[in-house]
Each structure stands twice: as structure tokens, then as C-alpha cells.
C-alpha atoms as a PDB file:
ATOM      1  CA  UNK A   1      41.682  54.986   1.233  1.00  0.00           C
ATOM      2  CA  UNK A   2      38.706  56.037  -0.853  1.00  0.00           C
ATOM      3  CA  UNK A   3      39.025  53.109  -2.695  1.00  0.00           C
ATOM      4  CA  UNK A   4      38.599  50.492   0.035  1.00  0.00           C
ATOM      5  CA  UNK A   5      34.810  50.997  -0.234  1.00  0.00           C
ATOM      6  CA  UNK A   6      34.036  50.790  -3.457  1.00  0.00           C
ATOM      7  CA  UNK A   7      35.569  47.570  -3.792  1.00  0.00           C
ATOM      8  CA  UNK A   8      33.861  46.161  -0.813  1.00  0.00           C
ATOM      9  CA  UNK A   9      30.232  47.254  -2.319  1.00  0.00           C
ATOM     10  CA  UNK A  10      31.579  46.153  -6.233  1.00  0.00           C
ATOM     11  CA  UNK A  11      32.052  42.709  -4.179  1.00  0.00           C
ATOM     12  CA  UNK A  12      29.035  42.362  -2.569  1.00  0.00           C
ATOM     13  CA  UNK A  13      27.026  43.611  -5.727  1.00  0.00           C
ATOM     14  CA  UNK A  14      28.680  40.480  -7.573  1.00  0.00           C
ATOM     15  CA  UNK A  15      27.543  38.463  -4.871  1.00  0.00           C
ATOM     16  CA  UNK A  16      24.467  39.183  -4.325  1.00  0.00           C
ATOM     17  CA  UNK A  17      24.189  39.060  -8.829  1.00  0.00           C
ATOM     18  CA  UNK A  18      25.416  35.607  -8.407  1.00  0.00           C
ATOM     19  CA  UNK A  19      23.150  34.191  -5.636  1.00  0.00           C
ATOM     20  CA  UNK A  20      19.842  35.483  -7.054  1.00  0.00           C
ATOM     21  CA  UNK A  21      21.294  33.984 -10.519  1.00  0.00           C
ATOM     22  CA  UNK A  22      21.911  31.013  -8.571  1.00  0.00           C
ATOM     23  CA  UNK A  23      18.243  31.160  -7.167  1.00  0.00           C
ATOM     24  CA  UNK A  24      16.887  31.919 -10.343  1.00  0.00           C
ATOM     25  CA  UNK A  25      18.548  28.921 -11.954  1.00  0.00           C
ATOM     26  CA  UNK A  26      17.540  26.249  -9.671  1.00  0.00           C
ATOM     27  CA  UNK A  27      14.013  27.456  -9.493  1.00  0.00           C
ATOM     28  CA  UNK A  28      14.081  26.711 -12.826  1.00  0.00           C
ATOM     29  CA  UNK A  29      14.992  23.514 -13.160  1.00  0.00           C
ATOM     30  CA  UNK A  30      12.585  22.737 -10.679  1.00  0.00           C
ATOM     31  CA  UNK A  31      10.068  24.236 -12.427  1.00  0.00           C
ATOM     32  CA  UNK A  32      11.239  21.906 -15.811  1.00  0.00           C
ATOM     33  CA  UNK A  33      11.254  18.928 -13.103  1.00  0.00           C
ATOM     34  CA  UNK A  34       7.847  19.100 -11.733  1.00  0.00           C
ATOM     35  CA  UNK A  35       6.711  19.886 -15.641  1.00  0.00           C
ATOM     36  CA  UNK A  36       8.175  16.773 -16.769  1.00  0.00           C
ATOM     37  CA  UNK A  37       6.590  15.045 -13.621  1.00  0.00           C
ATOM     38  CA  UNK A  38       3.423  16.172 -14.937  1.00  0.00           C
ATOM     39  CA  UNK A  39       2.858  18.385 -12.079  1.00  0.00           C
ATOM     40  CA  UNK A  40       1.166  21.209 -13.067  1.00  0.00           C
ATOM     41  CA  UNK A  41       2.177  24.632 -10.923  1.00  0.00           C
END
């Protein structure tokens, strides 16, 4: 029963890894967009 837990926090730990990669990526491609607007941040 032990168990139960750990894989509840193991899945929200990869969750919450994949939505700040997630974040992370698309703040960078805006970043590279507004660069190759010519908008300087």
C-alpha cells in the first residue's frame, strides 16, 4: 500500500518536468520569433 504514493508523486514529478519543459520551449521560440521580427527584448 506503500507503494501507491510514490507512484502518485513519480507522476506528478513527470508532469510538472514536462510542463515547465513545455514552458521553456515555447518561450523560446518566441524569443527566436520576435528576434527574427527584429524586436529586440
Amino acid at each position: 500500500m506503500a507503494h501507491s504514493w510514490i507512484k502518485r508523486l513519480l507522476w506528478l514529478a513527470a508532469i510538472w518536468g514536462a510542463s515547465v519543459l513545455a514552458l521553456g520551449a515555447v518561450s523560446m521560440i518566441f524569443r527566436l520569433l520576435m528576434n527574427a521580427a527584429g524586436l529586440r527584448a
